[in-house]
Protein backbone atom coordinates (compact mmCIF):
# COMPACT_ATOMS: atom_id res chain seq x y z
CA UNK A 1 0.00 0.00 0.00
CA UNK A 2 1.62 3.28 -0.73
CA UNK A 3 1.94 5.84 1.75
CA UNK A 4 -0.79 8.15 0.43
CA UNK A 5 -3.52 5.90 0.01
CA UNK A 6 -6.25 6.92 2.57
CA UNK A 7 -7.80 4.01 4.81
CA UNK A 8 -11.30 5.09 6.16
CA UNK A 9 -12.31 3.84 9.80
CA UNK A 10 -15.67 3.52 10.45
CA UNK A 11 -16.37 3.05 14.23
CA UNK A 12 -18.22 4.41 17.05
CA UNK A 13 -16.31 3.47 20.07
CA UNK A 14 -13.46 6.20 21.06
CA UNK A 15 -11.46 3.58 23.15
CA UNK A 16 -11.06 1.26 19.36
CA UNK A 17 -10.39 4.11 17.25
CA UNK A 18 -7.50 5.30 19.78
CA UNK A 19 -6.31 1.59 19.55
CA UNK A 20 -6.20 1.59 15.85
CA UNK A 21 -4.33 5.10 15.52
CA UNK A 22 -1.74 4.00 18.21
CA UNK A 23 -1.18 0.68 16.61
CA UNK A 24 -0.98 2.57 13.35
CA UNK A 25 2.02 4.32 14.81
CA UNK A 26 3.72 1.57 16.50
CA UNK A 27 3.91 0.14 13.18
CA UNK A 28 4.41 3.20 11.46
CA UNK A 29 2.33 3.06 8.68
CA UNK A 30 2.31 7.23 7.43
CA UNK A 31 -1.26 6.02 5.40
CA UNK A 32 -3.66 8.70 6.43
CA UNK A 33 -6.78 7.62 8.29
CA UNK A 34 -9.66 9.25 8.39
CA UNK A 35 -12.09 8.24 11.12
CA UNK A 36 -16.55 8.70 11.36
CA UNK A 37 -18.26 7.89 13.67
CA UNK A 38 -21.46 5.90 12.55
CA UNK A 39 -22.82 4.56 9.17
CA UNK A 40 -24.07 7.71 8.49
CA UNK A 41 -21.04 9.86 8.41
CA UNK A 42 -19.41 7.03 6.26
CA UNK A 43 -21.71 7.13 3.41
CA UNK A 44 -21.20 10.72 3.94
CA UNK A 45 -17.56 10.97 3.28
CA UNK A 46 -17.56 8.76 0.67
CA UNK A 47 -20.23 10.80 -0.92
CA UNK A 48 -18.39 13.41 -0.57
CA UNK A 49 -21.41 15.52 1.33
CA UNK A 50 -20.42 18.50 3.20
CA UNK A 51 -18.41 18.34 5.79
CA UNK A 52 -16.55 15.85 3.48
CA UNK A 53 -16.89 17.45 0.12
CA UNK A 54 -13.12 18.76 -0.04
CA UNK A 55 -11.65 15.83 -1.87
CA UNK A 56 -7.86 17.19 -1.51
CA UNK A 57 -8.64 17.43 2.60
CA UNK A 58 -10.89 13.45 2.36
CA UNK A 59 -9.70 12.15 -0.63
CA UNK A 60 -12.15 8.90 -1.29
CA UNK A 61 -9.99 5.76 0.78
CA UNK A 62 -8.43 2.61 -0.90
CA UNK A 63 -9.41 0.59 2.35
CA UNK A 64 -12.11 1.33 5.00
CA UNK A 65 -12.55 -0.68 7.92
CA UNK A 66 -15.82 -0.88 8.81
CA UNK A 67 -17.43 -1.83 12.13
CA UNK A 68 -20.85 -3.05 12.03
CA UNK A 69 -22.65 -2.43 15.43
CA UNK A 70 -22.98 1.77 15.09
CA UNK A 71 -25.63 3.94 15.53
CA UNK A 72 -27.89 6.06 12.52
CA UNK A 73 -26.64 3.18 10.20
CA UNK A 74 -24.90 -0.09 10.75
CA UNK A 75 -22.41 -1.43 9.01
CA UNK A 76 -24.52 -3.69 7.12
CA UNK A 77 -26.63 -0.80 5.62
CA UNK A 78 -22.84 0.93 5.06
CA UNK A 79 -21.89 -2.17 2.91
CA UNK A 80 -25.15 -2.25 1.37
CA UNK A 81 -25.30 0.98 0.02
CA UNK A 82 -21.94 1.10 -0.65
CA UNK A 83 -21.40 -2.04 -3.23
CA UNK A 84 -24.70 -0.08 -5.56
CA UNK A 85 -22.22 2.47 -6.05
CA UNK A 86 -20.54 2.36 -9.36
CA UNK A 87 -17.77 4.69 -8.55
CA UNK A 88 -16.54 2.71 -5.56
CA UNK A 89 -16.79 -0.68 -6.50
CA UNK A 90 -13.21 -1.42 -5.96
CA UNK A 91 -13.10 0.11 -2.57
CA UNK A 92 -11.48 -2.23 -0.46
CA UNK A 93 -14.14 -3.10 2.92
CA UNK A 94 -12.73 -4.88 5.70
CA UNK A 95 -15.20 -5.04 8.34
CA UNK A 96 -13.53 -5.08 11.88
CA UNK A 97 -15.96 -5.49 14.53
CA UNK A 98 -16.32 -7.47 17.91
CA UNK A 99 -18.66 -9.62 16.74
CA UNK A 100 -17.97 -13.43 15.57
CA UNK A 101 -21.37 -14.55 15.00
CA UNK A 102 -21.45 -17.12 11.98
CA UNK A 103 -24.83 -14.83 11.01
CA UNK A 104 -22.86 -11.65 10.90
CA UNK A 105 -19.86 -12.91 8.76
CA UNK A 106 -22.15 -14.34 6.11
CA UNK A 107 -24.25 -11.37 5.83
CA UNK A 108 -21.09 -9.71 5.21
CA UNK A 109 -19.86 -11.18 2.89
CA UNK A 110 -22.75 -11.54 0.97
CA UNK A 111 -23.09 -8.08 0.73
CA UNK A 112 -19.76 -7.65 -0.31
CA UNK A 113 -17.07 -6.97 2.41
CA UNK A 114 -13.62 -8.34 1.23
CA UNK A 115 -12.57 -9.54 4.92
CA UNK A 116 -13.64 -9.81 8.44
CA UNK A 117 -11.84 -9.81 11.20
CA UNK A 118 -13.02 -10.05 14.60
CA UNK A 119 -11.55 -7.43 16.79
CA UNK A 120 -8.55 -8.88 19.18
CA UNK A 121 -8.38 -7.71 22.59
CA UNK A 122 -4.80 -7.91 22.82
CA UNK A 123 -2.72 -4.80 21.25
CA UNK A 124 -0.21 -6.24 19.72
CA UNK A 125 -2.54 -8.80 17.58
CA UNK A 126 -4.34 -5.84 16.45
CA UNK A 127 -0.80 -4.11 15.43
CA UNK A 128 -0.15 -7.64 13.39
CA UNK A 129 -3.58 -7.07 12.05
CA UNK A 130 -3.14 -3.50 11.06
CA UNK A 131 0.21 -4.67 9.53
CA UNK A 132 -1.77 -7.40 7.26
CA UNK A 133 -3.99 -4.34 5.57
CA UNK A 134 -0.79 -3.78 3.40
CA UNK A 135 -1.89 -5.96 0.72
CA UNK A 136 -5.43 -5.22 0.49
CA UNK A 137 -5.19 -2.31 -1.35
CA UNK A 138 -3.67 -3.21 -4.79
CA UNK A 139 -6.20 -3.31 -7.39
CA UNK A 140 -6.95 -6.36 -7.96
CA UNK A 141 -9.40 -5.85 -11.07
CA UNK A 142 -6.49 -5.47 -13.88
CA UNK A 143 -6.15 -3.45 -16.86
């Protein structure tokens, strides 16, 4: 993944998206993430509705990491909506969320989400997990 590509995390809970930036650091990946709070502020910045609409401050993200238990709109409406969009189709979704219900993964992935992870509680498996996005951003979809 080069350095510039944007990852977008989508998650509610301040204590996980301090855990992702810090284990970005300790691993020192220089992507910029940009972080919303809820479904609806993700459709919004990949919509590119105000506050959003500056595309050189939120340029659209080559990964988001989506967590599917937030409030307005859950993840699953997020994925949803997003994989009708014909200008993101090759957005990269990882969904990262605590939950490992066998329900939950198939509904992602039948709505299109390229990975799920369940959320570890230790730090330094999420920091190995942060360290495994590296790959998910080439373009897969050739010439």
């Amino acid at each position: 993944m080069l350095d510039t590509e944007v990852i977008l995390l989508a998650e509610d809970q301040e204590d996980d998206v301090i855990l992702v930036q810090r284990a970005f650091r300790k691993a020192h990946l220089r992507n910029p993430l940009r972080v919303v709070r809820n479904g609806e502020e993700a459709i919004a910045y990949l919509q590119g509705d105000a506050p959003y609409h500056n595309r050189e401050e939120y340029p659209l993200p080559t990964v988001m990491l989506l967590d599917l238990k937030m409030p307005r709109k859950n993840g699953f409406e997020v994925l949803e909506w997003l994989r009708l969009q014909p200008a993101l189709k090759t957005l990269r979704v990882v969904v990262l969320t605590a939950s490992d219900q066998p329900q939950d993964v198939t509904r992602a992935y039948e709505l299109g989400a390229n990975c799920y992870l369940v959320k570890p509680t230790d730090f330094e498996d999420l920091m190995t997990m942060i360290l495994s996005l590296n790959g998910l951003a080439v373009d897969e979809s050739g010439p």
